[in-house]
Protein backbone atom coordinates (compact mmCIF):
# COMPACT_ATOMS: atom_id res chain seq x y z
CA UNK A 1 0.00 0.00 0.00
CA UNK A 2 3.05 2.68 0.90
CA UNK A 3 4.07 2.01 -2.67
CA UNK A 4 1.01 2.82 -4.83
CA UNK A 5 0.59 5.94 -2.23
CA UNK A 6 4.42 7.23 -2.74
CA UNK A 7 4.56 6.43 -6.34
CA UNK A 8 1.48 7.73 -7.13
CA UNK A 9 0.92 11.21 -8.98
CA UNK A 10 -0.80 14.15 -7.19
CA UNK A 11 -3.67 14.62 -10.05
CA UNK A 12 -4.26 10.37 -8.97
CA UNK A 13 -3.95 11.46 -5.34
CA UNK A 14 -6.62 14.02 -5.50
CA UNK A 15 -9.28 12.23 -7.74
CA UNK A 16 -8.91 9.24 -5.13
CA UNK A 17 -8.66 11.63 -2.14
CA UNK A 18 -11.21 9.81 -0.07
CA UNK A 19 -9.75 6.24 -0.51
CA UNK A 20 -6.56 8.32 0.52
CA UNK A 21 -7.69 9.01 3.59
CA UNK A 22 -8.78 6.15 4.49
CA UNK A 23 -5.64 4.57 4.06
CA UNK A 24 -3.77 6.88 6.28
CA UNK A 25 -4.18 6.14 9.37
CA UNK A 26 -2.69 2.56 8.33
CA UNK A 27 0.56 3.60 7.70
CA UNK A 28 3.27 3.60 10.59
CA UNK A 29 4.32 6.74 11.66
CA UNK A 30 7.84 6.58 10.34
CA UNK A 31 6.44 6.24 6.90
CA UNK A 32 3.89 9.34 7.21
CA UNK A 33 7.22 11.14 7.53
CA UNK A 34 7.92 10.11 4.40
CA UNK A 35 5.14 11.73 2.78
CA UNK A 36 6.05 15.02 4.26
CA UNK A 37 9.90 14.96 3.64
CA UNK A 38 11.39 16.07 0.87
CA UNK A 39 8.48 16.58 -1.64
CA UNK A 40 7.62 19.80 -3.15
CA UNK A 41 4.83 21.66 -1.45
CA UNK A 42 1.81 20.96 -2.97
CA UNK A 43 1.98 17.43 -2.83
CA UNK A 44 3.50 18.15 1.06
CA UNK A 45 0.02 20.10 1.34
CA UNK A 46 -1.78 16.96 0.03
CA UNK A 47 -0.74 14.60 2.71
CA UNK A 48 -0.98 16.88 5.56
CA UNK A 49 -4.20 17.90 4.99
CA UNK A 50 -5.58 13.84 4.75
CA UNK A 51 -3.37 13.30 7.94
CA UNK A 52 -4.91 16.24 9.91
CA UNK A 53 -8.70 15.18 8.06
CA UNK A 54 -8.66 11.92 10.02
């Protein structure tokens, strides 16, 4: 599941928001981490916003 998440493209991230978010809470905690590492901002914006939704 971390792999179709991280690999996946913002546009595919937003149209599947809600599946998204349900994943989330799923992951480990060193792996959110991930998400929010590194990334450029809007996709950094993505995940913190389905992290903070849940």
């Amino acid at each position: 599941m971390h792999r179709i998440l991280a690999n996946a493209e913002l546009p595919q991230l937003r149209t599947h928001r809600s599946t998204a978010a349900r994943l989330a809470p799923l992951l480990p905690t060193k792996l959110k981490a991930t998400y929010l590492v590194g990334v450029d901002g809007e996709r950094q914006r993505f995940w913190i916003e389905v992290f903070t939704s849940g």
